[in-house]
C-alpha atoms as a PDB file:
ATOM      1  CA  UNK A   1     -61.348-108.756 124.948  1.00  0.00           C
ATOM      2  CA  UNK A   2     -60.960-107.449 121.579  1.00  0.00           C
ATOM      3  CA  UNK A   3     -57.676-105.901 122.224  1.00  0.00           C
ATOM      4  CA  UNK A   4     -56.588-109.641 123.211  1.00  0.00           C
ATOM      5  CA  UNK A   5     -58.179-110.855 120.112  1.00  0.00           C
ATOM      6  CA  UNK A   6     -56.511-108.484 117.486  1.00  0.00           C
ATOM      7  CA  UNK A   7     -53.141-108.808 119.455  1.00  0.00           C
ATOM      8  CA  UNK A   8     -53.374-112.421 118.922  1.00  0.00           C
ATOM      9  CA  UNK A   9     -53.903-112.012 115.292  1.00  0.00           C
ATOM     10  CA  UNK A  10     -51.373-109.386 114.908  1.00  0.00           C
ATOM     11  CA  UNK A  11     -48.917-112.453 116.333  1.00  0.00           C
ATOM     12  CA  UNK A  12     -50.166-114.982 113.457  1.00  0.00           C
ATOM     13  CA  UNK A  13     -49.790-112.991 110.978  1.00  0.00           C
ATOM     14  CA  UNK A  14     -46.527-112.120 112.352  1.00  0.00           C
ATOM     15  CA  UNK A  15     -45.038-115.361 112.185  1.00  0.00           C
ATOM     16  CA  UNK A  16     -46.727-115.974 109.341  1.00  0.00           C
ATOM     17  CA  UNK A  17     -44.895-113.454 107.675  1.00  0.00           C
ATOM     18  CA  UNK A  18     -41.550-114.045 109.183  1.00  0.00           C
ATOM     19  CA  UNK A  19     -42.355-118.188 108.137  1.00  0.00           C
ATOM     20  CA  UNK A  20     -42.475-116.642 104.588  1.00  0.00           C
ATOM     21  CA  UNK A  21     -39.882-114.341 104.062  1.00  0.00           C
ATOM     22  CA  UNK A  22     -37.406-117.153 106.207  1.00  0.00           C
ATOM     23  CA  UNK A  23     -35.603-118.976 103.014  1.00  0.00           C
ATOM     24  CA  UNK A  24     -32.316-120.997 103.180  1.00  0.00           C
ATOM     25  CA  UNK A  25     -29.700-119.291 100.339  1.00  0.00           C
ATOM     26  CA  UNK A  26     -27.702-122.367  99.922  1.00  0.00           C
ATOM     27  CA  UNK A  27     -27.446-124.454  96.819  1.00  0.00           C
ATOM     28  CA  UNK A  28     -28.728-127.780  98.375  1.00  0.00           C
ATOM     29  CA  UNK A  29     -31.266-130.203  96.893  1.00  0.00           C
ATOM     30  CA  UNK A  30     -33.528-132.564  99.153  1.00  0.00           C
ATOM     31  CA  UNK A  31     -35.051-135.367  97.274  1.00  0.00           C
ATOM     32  CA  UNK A  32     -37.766-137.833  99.525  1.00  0.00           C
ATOM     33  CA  UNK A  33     -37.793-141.509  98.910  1.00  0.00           C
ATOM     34  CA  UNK A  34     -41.285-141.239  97.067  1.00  0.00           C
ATOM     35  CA  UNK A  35     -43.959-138.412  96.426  1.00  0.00           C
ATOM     36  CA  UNK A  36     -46.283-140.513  98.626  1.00  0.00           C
ATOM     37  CA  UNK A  37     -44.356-140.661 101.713  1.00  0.00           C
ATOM     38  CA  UNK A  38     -46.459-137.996 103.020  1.00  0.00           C
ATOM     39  CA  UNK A  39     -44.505-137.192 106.230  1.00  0.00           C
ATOM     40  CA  UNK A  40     -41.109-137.637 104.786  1.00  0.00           C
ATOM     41  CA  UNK A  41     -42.491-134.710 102.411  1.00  0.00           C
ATOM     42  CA  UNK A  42     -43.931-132.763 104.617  1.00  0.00           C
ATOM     43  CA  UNK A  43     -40.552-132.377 106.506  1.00  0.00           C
ATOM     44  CA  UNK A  44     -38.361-131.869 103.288  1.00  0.00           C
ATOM     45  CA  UNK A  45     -40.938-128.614 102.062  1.00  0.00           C
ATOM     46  CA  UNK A  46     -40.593-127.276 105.157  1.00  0.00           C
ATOM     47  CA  UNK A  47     -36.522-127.070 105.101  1.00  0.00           C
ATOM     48  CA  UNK A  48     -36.961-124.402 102.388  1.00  0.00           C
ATOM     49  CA  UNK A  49     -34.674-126.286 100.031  1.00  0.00           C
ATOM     50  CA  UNK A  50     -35.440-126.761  96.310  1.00  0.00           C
ATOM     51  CA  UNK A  51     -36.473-130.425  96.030  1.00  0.00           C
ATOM     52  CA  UNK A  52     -36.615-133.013  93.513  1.00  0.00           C
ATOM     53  CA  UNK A  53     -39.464-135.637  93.381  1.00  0.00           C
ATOM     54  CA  UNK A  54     -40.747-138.164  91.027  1.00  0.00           C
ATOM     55  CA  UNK A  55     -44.218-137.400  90.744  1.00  0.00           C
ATOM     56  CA  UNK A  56     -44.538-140.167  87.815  1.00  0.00           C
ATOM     57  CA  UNK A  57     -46.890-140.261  84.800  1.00  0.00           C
ATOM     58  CA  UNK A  58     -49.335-137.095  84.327  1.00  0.00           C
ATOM     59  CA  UNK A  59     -51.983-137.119  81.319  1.00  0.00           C
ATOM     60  CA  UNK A  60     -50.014-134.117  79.490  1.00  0.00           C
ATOM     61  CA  UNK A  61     -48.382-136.480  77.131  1.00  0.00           C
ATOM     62  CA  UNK A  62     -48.865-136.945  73.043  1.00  0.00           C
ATOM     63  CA  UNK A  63     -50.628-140.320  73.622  1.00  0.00           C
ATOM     64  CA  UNK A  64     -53.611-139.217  76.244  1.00  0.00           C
ATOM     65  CA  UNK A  65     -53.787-136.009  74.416  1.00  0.00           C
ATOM     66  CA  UNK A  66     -53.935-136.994  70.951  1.00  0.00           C
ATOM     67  CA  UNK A  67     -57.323-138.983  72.781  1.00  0.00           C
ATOM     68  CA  UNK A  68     -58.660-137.016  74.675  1.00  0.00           C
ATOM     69  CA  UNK A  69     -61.512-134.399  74.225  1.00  0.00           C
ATOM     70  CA  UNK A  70     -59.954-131.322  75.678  1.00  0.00           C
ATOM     71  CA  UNK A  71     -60.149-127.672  73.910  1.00  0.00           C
ATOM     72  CA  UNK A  72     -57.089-126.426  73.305  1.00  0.00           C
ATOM     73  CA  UNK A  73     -56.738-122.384  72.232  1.00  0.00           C
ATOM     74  CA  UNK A  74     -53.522-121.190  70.113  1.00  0.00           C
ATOM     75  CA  UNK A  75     -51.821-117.965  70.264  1.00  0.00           C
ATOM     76  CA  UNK A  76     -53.787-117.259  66.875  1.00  0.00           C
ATOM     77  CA  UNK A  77     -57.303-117.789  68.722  1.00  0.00           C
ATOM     78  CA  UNK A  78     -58.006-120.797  66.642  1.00  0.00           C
ATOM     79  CA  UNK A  79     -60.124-123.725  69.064  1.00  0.00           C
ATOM     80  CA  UNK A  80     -59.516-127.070  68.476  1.00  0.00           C
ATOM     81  CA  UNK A  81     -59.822-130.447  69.954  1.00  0.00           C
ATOM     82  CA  UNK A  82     -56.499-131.770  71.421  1.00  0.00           C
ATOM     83  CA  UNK A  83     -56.333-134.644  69.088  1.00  0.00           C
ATOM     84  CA  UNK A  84     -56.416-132.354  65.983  1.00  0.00           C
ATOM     85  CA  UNK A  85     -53.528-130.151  68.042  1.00  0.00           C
ATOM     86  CA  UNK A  86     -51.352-133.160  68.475  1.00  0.00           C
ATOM     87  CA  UNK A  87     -51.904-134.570  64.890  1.00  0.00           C
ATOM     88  CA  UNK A  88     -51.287-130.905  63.655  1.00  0.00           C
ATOM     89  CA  UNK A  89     -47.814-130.399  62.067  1.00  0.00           C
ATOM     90  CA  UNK A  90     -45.832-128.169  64.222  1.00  0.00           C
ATOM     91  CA  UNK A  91     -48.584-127.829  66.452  1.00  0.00           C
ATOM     92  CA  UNK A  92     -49.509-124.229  67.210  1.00  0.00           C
ATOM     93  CA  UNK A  93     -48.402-122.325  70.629  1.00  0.00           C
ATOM     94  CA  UNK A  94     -50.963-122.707  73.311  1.00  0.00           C
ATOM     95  CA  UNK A  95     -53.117-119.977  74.295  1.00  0.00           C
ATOM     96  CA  UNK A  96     -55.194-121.776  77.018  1.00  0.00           C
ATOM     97  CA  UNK A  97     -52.777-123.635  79.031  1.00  0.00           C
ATOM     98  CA  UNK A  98     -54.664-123.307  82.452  1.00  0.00           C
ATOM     99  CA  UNK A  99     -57.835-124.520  81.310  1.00  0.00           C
ATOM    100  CA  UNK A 100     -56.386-127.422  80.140  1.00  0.00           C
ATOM    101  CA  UNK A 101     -54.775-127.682  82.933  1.00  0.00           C
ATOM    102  CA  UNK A 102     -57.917-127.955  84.634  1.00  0.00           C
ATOM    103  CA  UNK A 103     -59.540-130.089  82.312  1.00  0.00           C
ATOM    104  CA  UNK A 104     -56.933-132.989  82.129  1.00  0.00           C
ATOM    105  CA  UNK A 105     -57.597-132.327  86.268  1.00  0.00           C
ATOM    106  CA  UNK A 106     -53.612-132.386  86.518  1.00  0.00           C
ATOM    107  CA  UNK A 107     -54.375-130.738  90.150  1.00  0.00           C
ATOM    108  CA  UNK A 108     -55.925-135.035  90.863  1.00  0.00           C
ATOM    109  CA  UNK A 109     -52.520-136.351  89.736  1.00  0.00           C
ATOM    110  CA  UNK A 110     -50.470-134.010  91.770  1.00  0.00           C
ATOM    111  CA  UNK A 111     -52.357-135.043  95.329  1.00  0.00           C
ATOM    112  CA  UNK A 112     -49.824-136.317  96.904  1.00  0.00           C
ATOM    113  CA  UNK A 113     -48.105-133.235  97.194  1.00  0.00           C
ATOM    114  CA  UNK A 114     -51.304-131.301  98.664  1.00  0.00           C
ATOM    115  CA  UNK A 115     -51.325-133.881 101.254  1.00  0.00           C
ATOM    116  CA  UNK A 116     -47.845-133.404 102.072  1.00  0.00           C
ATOM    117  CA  UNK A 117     -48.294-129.644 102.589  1.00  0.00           C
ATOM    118  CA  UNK A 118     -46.829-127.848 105.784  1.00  0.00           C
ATOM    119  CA  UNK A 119     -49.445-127.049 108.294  1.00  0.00           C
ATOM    120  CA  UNK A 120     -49.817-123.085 108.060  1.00  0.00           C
ATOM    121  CA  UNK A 121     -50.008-123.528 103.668  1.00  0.00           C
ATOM    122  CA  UNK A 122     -53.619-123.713 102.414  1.00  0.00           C
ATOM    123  CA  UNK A 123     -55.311-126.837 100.969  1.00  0.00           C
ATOM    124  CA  UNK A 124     -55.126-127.245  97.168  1.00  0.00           C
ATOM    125  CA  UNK A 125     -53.022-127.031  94.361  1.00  0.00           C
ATOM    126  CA  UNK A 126     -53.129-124.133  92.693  1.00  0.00           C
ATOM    127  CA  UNK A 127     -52.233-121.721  89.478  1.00  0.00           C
ATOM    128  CA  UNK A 128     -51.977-125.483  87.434  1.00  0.00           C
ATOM    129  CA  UNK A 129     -51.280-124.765  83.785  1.00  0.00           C
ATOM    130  CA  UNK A 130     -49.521-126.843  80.840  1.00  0.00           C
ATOM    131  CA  UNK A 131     -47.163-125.994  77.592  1.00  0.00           C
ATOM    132  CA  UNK A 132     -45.005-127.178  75.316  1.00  0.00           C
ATOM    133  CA  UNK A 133     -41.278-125.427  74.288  1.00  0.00           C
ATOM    134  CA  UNK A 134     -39.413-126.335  71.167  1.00  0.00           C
ATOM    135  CA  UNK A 135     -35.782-127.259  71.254  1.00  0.00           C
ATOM    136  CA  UNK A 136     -34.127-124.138  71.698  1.00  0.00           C
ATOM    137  CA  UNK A 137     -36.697-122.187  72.991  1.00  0.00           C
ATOM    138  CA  UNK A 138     -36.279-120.821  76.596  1.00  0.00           C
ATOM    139  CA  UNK A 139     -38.923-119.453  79.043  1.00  0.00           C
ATOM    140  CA  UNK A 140     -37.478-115.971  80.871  1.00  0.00           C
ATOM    141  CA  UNK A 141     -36.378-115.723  84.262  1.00  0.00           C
ATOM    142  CA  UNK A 142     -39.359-115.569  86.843  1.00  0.00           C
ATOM    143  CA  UNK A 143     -39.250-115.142  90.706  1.00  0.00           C
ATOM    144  CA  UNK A 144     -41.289-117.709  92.938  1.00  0.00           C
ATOM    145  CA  UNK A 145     -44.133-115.699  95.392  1.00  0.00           C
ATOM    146  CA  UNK A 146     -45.589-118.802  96.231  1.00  0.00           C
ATOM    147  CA  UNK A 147     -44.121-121.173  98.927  1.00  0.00           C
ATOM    148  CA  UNK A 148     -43.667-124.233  96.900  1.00  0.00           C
ATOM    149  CA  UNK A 149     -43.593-123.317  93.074  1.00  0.00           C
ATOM    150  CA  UNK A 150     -43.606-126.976  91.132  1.00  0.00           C
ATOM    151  CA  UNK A 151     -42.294-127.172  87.429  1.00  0.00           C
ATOM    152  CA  UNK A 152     -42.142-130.911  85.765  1.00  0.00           C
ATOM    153  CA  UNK A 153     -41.699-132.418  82.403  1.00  0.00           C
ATOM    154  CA  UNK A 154     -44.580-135.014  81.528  1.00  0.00           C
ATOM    155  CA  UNK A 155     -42.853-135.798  77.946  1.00  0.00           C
ATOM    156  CA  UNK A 156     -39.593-134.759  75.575  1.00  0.00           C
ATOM    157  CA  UNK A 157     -37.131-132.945  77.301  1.00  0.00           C
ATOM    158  CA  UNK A 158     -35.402-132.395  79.494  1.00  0.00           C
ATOM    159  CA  UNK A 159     -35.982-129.214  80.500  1.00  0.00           C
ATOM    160  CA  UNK A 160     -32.908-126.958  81.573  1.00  0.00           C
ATOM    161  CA  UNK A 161     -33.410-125.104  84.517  1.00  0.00           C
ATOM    162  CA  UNK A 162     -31.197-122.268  85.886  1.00  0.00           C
ATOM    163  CA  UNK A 163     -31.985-121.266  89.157  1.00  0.00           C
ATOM    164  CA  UNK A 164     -31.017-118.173  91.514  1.00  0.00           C
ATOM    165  CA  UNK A 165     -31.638-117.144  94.868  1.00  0.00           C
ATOM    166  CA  UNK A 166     -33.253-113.691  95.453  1.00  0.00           C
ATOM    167  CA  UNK A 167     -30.199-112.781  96.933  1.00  0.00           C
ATOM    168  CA  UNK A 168     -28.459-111.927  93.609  1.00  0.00           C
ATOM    169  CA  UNK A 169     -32.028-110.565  92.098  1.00  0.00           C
ATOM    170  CA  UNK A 170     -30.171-106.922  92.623  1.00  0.00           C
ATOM    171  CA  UNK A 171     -27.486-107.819  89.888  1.00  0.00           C
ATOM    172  CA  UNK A 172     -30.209-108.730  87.333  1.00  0.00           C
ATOM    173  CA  UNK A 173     -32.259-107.267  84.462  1.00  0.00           C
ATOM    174  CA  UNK A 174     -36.111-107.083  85.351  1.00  0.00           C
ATOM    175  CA  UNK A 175     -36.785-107.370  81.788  1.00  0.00           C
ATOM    176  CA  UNK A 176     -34.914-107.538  78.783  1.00  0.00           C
ATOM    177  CA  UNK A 177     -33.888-104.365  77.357  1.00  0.00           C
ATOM    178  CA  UNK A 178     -34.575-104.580  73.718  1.00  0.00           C
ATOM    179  CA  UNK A 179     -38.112-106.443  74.081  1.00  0.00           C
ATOM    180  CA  UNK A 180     -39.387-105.672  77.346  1.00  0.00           C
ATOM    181  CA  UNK A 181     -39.765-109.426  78.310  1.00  0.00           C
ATOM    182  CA  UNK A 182     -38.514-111.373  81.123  1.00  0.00           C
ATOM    183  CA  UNK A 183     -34.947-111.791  80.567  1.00  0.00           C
ATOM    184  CA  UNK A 184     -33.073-114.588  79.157  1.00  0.00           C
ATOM    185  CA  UNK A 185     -30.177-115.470  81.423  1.00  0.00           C
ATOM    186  CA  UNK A 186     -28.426-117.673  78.876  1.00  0.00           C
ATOM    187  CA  UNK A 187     -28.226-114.627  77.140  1.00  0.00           C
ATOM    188  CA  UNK A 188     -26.813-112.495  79.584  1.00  0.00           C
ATOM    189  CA  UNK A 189     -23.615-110.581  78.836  1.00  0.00           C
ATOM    190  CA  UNK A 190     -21.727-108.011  80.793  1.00  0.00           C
ATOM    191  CA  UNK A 191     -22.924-105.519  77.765  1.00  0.00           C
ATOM    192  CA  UNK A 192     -26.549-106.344  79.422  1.00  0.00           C
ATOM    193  CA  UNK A 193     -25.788-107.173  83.047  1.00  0.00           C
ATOM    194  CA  UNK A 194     -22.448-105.343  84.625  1.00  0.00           C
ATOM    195  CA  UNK A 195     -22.865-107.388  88.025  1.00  0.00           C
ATOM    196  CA  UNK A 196     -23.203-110.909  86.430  1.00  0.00           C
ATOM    197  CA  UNK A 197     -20.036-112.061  87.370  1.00  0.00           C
ATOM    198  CA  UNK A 198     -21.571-111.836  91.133  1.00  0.00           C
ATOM    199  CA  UNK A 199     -24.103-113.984  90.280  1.00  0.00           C
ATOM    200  CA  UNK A 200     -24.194-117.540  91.685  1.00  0.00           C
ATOM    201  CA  UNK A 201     -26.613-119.678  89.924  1.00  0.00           C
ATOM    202  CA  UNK A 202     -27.233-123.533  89.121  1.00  0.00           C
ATOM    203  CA  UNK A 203     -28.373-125.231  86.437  1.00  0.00           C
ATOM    204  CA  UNK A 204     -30.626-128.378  86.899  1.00  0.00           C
ATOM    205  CA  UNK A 205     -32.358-130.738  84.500  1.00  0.00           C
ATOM    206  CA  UNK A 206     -35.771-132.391  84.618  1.00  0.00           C
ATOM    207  CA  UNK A 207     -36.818-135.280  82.928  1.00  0.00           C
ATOM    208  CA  UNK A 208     -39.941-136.948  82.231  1.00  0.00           C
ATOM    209  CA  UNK A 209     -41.754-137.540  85.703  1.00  0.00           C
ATOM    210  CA  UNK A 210     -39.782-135.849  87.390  1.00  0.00           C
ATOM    211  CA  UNK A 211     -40.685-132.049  89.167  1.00  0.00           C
ATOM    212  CA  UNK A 212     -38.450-129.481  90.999  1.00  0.00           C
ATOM    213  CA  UNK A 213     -40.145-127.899  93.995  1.00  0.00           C
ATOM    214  CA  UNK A 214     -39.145-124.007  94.483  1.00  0.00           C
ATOM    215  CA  UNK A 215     -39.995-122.528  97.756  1.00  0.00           C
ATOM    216  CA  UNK A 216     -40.559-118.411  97.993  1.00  0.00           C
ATOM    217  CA  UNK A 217     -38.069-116.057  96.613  1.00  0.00           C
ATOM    218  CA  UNK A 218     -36.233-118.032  94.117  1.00  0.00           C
ATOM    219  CA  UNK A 219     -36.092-117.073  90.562  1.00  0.00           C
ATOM    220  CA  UNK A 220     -35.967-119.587  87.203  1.00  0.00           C
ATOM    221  CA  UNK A 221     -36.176-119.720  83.774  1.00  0.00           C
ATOM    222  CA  UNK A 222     -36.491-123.091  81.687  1.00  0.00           C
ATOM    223  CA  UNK A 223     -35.053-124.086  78.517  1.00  0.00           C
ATOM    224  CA  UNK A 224     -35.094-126.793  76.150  1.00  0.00           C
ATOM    225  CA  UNK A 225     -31.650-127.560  74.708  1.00  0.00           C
ATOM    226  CA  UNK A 226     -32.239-130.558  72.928  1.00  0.00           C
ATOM    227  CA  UNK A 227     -31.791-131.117  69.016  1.00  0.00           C
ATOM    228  CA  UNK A 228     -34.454-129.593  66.315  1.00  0.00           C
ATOM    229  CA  UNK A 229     -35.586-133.936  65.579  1.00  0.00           C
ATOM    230  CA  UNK A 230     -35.952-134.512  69.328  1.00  0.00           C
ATOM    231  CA  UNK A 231     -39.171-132.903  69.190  1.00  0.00           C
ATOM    232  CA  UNK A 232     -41.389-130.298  71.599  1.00  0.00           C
ATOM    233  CA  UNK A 233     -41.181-131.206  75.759  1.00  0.00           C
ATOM    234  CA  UNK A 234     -44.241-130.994  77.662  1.00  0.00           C
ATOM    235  CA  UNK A 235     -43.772-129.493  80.893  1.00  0.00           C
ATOM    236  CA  UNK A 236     -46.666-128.053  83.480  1.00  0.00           C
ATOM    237  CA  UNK A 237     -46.489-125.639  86.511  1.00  0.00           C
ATOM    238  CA  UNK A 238     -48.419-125.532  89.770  1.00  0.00           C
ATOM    239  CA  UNK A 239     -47.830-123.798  93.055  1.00  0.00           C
ATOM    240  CA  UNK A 240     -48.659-124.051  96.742  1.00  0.00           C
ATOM    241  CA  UNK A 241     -49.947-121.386  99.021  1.00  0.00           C
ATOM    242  CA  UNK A 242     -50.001-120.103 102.477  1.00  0.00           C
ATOM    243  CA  UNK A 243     -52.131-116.601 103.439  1.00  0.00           C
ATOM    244  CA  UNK A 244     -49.389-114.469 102.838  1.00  0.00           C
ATOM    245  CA  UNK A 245     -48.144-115.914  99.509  1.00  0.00           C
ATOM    246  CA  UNK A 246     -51.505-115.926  98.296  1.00  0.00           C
ATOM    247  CA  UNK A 247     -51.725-112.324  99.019  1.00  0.00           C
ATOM    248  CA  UNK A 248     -47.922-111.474  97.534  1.00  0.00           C
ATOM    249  CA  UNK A 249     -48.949-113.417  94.280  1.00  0.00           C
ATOM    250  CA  UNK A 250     -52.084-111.811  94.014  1.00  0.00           C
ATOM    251  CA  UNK A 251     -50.519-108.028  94.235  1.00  0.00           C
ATOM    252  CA  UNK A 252     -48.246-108.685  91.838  1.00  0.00           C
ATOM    253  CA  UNK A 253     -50.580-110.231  89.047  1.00  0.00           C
ATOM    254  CA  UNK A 254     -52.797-107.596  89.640  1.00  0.00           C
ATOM    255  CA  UNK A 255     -50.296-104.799  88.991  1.00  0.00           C
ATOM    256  CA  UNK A 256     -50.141-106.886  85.244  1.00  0.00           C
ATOM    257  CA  UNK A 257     -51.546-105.556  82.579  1.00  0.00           C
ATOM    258  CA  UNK A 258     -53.585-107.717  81.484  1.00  0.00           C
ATOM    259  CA  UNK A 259     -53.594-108.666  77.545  1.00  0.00           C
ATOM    260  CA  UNK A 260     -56.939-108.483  75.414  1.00  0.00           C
ATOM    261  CA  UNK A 261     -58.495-112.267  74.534  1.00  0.00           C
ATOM    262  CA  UNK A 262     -58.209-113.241  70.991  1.00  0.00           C
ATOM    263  CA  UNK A 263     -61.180-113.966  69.305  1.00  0.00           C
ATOM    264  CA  UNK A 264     -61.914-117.519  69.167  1.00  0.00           C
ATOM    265  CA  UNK A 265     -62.939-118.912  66.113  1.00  0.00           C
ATOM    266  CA  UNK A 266     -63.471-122.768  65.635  1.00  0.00           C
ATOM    267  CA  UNK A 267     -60.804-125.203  62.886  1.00  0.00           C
ATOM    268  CA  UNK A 268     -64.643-126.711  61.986  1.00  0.00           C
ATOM    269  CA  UNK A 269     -65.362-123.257  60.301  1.00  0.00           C
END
């Protein structure tokens, strides 16, 4: 009986894992009729396309933050409330993007696409954080562990995204040479990256209420090419799990090093 028992789980897991590691290489972009057309959703996440949705107003915007009583953390480990961030000239670089995440409760506005989730992916909405990027600024190239990784612009914009299939990951810096960060791929010359020529990539923009969906093994980076007066874009993240992308993501954040916490120290001082 337990023989049958662990052979039966072996087989789960099995197609489990083959579920995961399945993804479709072409360049092709669903896009439902609405975010809460739950079954029309369902069957466009499970095609392993990139999707487009318009998720619609989120409460990481200038005019619910600059109300709101959320705690907001720069880089410099100065706390302050996020009114007195969003009044702030230049406002500082956010330290503690998911906690605010999770106390706007951006998970509640993005529901709809828990609810849409494909059978085998676990309940929730999960790894939610929030920033801002300056025109001209650019966030390095990433690769997506999760089966549905969701990036969205909430205000400014639009972001620039340049997308790449796993396939061409071989041809590509891990990091950047010179600072040991994820690599820009704007940046990217045949000086830096011999194969890049091989490289088939696309370029997508996203503007205010409006998300991408990723599914597993696609890389991105996001940047903000608008003009210095147009002003920072709000964008947020969030990402969608099933047992063995939870386990993937959680290996490879654990073999981060993990930085040392400022010390916090309050504007009221």
């Amino acid at each position: 009986m337990m023989w049958a028992v662990l052979l039966l789980l072996a087989v789960v897991v099995g197609v489990h894992w083959f579920e995961y590691k399945r993804s479709v290489q072409e360049y092709t972009f669903a896009q439902p009729t609405a975010v809460d057309q739950h079954d029309e959703l369902c069957t466009v996440l499970k095609e392993k396309t990139p999707i487009v949705v318009e998720i619609g107003a989120l409460p990481w915007r200038p005019e619910v933050a600059g109300k709101a009583a959320w705690s907001v953390v720069t880089a410099d480990g100065l706390e302050m409330s996020s009114s007195q961030w969003v009044s702030a000239k230049d406002a500082p670089t956010i330290q503690n993007g998911s906690e605010l995440a999770e106390q706007m409760g951006l998970a509640t506005g993005l529901a709809d696409l828990d609810e849409s989730r494909a059978g085998w992916w676990l309940p929730g909405i999960r790894d939610c954080t929030v920033d801002t990027l300056v025109p001209g600024d650019t966030v390095g190239l990433s690769w997506v562990s999760a089966e549905r990784q969701w990036i969205g612009c909430s205000h400014g914009g639009p972001l620039l995204l340049w997308l790449v299939h796993s396939r061409y990951q071989r041809y590509l810096p891990s990091v950047s040479a010179s600072t040991e960060e994820a690599i820009d791929p704007w940046s990217l010359t045949v000086e830096k990256a011999p194969w890049i020529g091989r490289v088939q990539y696309i370029e997508v923009r996203v503007k205010p209420g409006w998300c991408i969906g990723l599914p597993a093994h696609w890389g991105y980076a996001i940047k903000h090419e608008g003009a210095k007066e147009s002003g920072a874009a709000w964008w947020w993240t969030a990402s969608q799990h099933s047992l063995a992308s939870l386990a993937v993501h959680q290996w490879r954040t654990s073999s981060v090093p993990v930085e040392e916490e400022p010390i916090m120290e309050s504007m009221d001082e």
